[in-house]
N, C-alpha and C. Protein backbone atom coordinates (compact mmCIF):
# COMPACT_ATOMS: atom_id res chain seq x y z
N UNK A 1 -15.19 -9.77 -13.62
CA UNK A 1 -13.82 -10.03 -13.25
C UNK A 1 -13.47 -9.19 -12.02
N UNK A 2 -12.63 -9.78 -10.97
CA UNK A 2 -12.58 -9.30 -9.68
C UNK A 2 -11.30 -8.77 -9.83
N UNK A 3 -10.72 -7.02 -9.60
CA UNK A 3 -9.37 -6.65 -9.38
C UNK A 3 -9.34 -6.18 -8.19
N UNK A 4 -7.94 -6.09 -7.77
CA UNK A 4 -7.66 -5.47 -6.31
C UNK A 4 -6.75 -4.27 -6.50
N UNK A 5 -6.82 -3.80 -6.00
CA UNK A 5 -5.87 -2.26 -5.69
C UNK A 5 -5.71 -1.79 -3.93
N UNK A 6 -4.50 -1.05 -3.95
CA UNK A 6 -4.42 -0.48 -2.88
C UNK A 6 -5.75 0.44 -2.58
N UNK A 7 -5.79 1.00 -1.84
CA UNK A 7 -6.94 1.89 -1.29
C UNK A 7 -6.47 3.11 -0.47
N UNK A 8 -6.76 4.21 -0.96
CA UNK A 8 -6.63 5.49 -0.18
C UNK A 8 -7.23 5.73 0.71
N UNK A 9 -8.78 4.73 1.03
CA UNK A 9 -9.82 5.39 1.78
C UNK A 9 -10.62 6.60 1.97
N UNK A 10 -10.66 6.92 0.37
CA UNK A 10 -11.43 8.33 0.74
C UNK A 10 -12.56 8.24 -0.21
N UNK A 11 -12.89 6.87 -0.55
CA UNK A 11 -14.12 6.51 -1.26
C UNK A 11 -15.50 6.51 -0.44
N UNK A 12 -16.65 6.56 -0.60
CA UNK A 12 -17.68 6.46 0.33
C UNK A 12 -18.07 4.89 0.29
N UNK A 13 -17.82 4.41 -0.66
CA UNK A 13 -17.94 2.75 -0.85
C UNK A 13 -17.01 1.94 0.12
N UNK A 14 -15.36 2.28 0.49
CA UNK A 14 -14.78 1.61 1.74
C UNK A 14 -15.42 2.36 2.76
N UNK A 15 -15.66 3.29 2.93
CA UNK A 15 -16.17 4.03 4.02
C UNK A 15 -17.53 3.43 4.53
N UNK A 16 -18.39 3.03 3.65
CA UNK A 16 -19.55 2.13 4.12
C UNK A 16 -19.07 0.87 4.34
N UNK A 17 -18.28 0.24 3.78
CA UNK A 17 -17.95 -1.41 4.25
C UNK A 17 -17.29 -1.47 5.12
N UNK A 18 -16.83 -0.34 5.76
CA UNK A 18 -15.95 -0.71 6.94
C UNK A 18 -16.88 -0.29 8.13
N UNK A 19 -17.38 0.28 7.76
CA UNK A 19 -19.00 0.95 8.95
C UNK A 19 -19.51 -0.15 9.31
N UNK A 20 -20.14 -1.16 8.27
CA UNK A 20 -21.02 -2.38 8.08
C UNK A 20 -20.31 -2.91 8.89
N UNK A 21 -18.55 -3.03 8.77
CA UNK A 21 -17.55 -4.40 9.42
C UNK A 21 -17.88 -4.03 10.73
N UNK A 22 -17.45 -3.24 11.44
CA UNK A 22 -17.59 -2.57 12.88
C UNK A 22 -18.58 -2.87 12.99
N UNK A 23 -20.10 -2.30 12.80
CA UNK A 23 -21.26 -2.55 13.36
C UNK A 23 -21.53 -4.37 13.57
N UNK A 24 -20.75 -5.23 12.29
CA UNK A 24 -21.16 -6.71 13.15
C UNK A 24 -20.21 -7.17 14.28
N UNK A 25 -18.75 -6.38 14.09
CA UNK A 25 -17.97 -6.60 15.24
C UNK A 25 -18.68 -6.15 16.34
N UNK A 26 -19.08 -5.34 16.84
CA UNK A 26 -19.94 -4.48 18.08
C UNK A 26 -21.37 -5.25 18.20
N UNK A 27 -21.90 -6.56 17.15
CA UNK A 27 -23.26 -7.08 17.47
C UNK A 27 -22.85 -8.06 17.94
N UNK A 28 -21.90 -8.68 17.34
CA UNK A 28 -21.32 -9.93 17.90
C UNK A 28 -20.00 -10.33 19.06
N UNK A 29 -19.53 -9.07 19.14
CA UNK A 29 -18.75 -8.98 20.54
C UNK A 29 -18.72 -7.71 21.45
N UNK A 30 -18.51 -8.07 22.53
CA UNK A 30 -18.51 -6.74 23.61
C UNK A 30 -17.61 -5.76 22.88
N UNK A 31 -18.24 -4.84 23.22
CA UNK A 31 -17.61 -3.24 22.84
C UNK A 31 -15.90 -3.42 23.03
N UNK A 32 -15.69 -3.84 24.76
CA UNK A 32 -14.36 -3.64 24.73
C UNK A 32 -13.52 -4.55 24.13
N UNK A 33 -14.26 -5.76 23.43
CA UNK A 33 -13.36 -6.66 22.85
C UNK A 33 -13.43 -6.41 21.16
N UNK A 34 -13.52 -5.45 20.99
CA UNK A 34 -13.58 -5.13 19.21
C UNK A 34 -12.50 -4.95 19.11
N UNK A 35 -11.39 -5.07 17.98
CA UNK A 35 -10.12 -4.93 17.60
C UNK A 35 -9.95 -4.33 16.62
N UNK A 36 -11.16 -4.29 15.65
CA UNK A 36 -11.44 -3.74 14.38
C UNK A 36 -11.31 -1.91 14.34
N UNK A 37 -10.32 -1.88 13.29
CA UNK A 37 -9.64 -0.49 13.21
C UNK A 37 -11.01 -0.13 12.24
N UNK A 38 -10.87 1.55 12.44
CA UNK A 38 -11.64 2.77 12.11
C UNK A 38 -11.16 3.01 11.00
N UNK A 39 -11.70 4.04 9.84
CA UNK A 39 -10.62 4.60 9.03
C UNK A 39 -9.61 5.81 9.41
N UNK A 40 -9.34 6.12 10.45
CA UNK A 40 -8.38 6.84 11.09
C UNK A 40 -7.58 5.34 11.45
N UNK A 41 -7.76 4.60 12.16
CA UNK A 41 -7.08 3.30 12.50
C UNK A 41 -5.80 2.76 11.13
N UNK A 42 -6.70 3.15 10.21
CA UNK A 42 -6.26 2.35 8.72
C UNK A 42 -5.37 3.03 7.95
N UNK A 43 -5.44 4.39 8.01
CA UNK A 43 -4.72 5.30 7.78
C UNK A 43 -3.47 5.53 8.07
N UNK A 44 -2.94 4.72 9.05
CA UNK A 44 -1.71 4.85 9.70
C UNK A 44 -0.58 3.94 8.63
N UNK A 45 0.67 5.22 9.21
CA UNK A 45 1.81 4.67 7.97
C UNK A 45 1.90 3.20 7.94
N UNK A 46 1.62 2.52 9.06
CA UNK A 46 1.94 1.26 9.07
C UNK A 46 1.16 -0.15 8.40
N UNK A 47 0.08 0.84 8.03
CA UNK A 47 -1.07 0.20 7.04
C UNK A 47 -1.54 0.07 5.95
N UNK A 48 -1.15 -1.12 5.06
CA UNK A 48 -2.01 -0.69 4.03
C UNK A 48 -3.28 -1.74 3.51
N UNK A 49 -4.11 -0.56 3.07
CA UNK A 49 -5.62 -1.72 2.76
C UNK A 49 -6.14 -1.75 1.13
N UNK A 50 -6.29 -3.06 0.98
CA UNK A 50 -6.11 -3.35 -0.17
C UNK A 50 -8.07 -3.64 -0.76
N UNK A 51 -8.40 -3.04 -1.77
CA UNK A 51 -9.75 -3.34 -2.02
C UNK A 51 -10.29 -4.20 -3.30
N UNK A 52 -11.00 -5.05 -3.27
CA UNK A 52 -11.22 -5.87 -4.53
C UNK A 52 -12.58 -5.30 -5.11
N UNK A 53 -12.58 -5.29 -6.08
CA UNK A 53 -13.82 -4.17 -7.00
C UNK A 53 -14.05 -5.68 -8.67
N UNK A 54 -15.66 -5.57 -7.90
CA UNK A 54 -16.31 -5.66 -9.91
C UNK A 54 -16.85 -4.67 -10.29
N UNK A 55 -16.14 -4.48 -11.70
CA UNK A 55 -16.47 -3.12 -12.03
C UNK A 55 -16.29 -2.18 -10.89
N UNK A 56 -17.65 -1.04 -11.24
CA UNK A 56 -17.40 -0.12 -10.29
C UNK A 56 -18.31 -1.17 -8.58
N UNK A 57 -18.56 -1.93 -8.30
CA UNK A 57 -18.82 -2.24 -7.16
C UNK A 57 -17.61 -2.65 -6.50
N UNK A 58 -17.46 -2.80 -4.93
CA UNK A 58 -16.79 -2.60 -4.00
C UNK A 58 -16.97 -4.57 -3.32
N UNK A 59 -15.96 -4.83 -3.55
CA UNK A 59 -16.60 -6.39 -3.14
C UNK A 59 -15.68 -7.32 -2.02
N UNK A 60 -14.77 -6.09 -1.54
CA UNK A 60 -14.45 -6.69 -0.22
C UNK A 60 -13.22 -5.54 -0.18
N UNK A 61 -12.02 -5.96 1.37
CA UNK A 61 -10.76 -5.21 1.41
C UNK A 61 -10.34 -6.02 2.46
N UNK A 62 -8.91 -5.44 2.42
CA UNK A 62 -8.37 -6.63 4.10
C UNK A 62 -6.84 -5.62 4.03
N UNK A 63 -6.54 -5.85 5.44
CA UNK A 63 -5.17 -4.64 5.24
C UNK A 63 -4.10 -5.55 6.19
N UNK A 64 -3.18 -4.90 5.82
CA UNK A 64 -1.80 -5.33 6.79
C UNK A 64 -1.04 -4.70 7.07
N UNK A 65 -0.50 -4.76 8.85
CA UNK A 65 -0.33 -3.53 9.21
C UNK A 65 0.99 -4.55 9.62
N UNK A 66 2.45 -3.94 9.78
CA UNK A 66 3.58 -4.15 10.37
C UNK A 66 3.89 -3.77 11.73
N UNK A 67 3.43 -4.92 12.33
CA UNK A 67 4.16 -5.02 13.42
C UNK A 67 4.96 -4.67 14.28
N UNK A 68 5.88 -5.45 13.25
CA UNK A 68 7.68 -5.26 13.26
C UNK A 68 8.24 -5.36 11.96
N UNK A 69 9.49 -5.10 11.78
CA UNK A 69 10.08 -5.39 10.98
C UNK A 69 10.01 -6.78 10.12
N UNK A 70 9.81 -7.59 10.99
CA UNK A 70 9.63 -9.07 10.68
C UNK A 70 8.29 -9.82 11.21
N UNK A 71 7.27 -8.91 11.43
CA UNK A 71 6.17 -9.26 11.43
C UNK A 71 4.97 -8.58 10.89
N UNK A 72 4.04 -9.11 10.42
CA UNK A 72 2.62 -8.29 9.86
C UNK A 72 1.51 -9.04 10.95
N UNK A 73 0.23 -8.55 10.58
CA UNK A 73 -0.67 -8.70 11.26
C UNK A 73 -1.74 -8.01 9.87
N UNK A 74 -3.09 -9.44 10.06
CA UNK A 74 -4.20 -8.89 9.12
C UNK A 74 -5.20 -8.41 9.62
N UNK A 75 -5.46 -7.30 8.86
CA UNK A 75 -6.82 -6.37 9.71
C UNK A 75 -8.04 -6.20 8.53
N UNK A 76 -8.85 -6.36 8.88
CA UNK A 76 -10.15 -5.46 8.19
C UNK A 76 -10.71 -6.68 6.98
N UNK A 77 -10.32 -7.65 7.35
CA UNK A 77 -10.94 -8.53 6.13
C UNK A 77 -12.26 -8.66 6.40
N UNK A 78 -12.82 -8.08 5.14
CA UNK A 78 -14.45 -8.14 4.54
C UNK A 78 -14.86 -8.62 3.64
N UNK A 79 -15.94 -9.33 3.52
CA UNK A 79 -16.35 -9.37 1.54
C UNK A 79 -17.72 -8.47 2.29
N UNK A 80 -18.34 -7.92 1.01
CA UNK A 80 -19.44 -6.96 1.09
C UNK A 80 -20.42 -8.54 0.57
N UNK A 81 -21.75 -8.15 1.27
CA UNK A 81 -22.43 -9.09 0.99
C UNK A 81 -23.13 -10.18 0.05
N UNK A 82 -23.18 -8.90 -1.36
CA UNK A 82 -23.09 -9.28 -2.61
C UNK A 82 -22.16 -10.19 -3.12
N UNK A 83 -21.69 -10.40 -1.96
CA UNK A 83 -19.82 -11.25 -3.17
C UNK A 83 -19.90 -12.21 -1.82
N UNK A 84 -20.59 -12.05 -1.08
CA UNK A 84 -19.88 -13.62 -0.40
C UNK A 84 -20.53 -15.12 -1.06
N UNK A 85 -19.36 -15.80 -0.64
CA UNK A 85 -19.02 -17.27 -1.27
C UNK A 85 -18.88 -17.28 -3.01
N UNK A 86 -18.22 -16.14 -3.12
CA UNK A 86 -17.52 -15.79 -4.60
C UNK A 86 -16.02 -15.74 -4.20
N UNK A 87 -15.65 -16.03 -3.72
CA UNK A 87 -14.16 -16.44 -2.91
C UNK A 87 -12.80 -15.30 -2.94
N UNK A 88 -13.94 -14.06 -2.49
CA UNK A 88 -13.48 -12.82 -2.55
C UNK A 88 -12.12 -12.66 -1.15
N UNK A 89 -12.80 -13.19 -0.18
CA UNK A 89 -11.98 -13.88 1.05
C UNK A 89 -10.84 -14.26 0.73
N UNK A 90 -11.19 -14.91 -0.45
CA UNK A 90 -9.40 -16.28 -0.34
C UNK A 90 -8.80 -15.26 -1.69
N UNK A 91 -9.56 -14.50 -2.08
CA UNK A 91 -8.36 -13.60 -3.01
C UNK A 91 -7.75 -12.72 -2.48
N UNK A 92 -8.38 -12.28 -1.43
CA UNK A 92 -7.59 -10.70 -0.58
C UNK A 92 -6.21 -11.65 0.33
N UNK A 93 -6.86 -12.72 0.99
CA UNK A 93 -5.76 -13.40 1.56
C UNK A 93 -4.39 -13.79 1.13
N UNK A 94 -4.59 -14.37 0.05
CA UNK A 94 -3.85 -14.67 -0.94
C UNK A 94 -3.07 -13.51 -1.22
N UNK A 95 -3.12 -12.53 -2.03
CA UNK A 95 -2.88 -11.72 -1.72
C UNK A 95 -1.79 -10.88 -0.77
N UNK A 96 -2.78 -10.85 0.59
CA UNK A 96 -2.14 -10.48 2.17
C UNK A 96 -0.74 -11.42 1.80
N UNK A 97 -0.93 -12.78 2.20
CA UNK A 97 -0.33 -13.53 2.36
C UNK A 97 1.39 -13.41 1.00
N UNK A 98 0.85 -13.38 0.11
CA UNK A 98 2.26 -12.86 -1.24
C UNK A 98 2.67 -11.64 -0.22
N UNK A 99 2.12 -10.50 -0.53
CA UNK A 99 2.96 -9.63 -0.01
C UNK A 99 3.18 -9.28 1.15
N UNK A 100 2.97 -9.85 2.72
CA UNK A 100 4.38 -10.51 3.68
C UNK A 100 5.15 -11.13 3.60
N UNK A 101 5.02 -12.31 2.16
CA UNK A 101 6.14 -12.59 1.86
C UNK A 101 7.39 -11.79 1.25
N UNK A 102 6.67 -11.10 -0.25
CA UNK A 102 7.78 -9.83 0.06
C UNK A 102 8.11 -8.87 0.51
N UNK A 103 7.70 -8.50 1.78
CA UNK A 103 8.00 -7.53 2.75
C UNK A 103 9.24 -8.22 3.42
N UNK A 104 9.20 -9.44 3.75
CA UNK A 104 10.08 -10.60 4.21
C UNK A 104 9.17 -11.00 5.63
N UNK A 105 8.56 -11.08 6.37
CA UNK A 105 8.07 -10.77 7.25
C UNK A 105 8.01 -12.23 7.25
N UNK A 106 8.77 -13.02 8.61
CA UNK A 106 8.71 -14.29 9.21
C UNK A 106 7.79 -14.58 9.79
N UNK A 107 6.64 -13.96 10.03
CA UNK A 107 5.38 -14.22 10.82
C UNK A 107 4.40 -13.34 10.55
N UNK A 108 3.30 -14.18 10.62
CA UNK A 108 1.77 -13.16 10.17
C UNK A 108 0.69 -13.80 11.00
N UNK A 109 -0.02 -12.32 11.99
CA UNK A 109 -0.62 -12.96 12.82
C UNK A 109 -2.09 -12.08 13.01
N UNK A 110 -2.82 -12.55 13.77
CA UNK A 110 -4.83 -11.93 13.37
C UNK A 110 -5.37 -12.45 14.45
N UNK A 111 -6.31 -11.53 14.46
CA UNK A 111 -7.01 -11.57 15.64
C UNK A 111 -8.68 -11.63 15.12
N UNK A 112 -9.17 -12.61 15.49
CA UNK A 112 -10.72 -12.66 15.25
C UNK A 112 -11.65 -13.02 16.54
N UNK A 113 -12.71 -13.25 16.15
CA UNK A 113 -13.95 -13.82 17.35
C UNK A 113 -13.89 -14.90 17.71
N UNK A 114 -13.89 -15.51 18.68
CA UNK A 114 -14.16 -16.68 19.03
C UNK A 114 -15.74 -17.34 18.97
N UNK A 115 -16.72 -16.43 18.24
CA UNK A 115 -18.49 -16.44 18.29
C UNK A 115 -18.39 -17.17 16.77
N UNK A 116 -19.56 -17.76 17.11
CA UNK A 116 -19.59 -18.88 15.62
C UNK A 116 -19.87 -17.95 14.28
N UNK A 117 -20.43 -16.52 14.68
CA UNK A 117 -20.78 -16.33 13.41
C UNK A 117 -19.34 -15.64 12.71
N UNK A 118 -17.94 -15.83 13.45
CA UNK A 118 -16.67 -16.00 12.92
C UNK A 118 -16.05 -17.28 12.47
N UNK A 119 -17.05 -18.18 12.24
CA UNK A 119 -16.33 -19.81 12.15
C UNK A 119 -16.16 -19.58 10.30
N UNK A 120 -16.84 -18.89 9.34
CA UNK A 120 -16.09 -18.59 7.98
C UNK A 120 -15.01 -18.91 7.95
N UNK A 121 -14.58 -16.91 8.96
CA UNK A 121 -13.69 -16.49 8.46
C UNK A 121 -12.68 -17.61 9.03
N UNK A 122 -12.60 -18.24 10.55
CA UNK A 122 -11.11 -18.89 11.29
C UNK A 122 -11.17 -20.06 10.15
N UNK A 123 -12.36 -20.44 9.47
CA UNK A 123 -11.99 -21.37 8.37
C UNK A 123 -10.82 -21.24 7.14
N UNK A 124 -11.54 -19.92 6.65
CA UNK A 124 -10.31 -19.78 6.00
C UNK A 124 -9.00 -19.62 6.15
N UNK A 125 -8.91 -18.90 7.37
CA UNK A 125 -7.24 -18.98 8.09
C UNK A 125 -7.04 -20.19 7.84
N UNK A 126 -7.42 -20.83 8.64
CA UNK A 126 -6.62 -22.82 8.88
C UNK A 126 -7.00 -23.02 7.38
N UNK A 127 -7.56 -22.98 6.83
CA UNK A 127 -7.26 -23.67 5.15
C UNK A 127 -6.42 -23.30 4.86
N UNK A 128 -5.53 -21.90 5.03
CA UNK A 128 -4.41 -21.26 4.29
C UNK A 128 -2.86 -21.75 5.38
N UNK A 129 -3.45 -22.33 6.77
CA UNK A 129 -2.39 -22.77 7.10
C UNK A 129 -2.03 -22.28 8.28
N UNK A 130 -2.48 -21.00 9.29
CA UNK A 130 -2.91 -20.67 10.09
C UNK A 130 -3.41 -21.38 11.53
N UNK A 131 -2.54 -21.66 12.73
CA UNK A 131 -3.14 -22.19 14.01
C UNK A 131 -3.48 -21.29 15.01
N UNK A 132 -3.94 -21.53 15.48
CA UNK A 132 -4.75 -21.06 16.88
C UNK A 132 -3.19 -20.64 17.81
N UNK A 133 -2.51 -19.62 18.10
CA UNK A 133 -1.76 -19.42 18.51
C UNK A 133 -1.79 -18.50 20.14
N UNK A 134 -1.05 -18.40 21.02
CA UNK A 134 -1.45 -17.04 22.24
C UNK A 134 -1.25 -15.58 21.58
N UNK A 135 -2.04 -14.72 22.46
CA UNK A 135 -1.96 -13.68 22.13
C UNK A 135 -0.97 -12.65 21.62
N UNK A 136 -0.74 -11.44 21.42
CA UNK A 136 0.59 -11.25 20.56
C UNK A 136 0.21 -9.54 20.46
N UNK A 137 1.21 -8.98 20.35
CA UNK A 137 1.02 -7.09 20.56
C UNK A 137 0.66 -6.56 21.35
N UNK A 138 -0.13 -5.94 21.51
CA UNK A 138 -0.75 -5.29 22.66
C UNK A 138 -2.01 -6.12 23.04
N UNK A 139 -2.60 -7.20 22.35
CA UNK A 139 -3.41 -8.15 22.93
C UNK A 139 -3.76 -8.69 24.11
N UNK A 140 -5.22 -8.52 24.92
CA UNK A 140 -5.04 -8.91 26.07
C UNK A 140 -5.63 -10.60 25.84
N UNK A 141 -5.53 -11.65 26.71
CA UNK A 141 -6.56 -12.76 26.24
C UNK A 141 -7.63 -12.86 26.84
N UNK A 142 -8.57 -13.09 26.16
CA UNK A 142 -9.94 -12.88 26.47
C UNK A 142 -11.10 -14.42 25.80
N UNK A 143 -11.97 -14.50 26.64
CA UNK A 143 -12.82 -15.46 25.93
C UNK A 143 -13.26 -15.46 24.65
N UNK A 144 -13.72 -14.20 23.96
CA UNK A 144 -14.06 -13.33 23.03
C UNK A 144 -13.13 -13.30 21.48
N UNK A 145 -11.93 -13.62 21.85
CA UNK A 145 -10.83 -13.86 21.01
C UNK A 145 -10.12 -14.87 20.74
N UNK A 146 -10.03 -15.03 18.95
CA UNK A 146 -9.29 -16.23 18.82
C UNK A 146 -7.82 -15.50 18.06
N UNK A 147 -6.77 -16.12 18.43
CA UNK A 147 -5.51 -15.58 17.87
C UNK A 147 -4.92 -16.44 17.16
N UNK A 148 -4.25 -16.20 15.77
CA UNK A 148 -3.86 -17.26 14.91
C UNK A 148 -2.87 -16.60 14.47
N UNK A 149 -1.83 -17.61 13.57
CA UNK A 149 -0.56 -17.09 13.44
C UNK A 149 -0.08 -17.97 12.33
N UNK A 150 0.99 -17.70 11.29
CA UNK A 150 1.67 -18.28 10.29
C UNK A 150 2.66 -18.14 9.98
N UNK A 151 3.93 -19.21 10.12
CA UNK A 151 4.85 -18.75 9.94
C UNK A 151 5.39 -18.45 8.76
N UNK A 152 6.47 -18.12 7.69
CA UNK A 152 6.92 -17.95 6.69
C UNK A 152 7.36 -18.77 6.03
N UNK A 153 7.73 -19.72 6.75
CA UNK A 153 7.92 -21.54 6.09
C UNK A 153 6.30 -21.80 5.74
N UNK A 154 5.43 -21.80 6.79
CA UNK A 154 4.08 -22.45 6.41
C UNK A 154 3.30 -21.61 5.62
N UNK A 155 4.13 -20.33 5.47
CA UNK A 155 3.30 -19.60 4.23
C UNK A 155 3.96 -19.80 2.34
């Protein structure tokens, strides 16, 4: 049975899955186009990351950081390898997705790869409802990046 909890980050188990996340962000896109936060990145008041565990294994996390007041943004979505296509993905989302709703947050927006070996994850976005939107925050646009967005009606 798969539960989720907030996350403190001071486990060595998120601390390796987020190592793993970075190192395929940095194989599969240029250095300067990585977006993917650190655990100093994650740590910030404006963040929180949520982790899904069987038993004691570690089987994914995904965080959401506020924007604005009326916006979130999703960061750090992983499943650890053991758990992919156990639909560890669409539970953290799910998830994400409930609580911007009660934050109230009229918009929720993410930044991924535009490289196929990101075509999963932009899958699951657009299954949950998610379009291909322009860039947004401090975002520059780049070939490298795909930007997607949802509003609070379509969530």
């Amino acid at each position: 049975m798969l539960t989720l909890r907030i996350d403190d980050l001071s486990g060595p188990e998120i601390a390796h899955l987020l190592e793993e996340h970075l190192e395929d962000m940095r194989r599969f896109s240029p250095r300067e186009c990585v977006h993917a936060l650190d655990l100093t990145g994650l740590r910030q008041p404006d963040v929180t990351l949520w982790t899904v565990w069987e038993a004691s294994a570690l089987a994914g996390c995904g965080a959401l950081r506020e924007i604005s007041p009326l916006h979130g943004e999703i960061k750090s979505m992983r499943t650890a390898q053991a758990f992919r296509r156990r639909r560890v993905g669409k539970l953290m989302l799910d998830h994400i997705l409930i609580e911007a709703r009660r934050r109230g947050y009229q918009g929720l927006y993410l930044e991924t790869g535009s490289q196929p070996e990101f075509e999963p994850a932009r899958q699951l976005y657009r299954t949950a409802g998610f379009a291909e939107c322009p860039s947004f925050a401090d975002y520059g646009e780049g070939p490298n990046s795909i930007f997607m967005s949802l509003s609070h009606d379509a969530a």
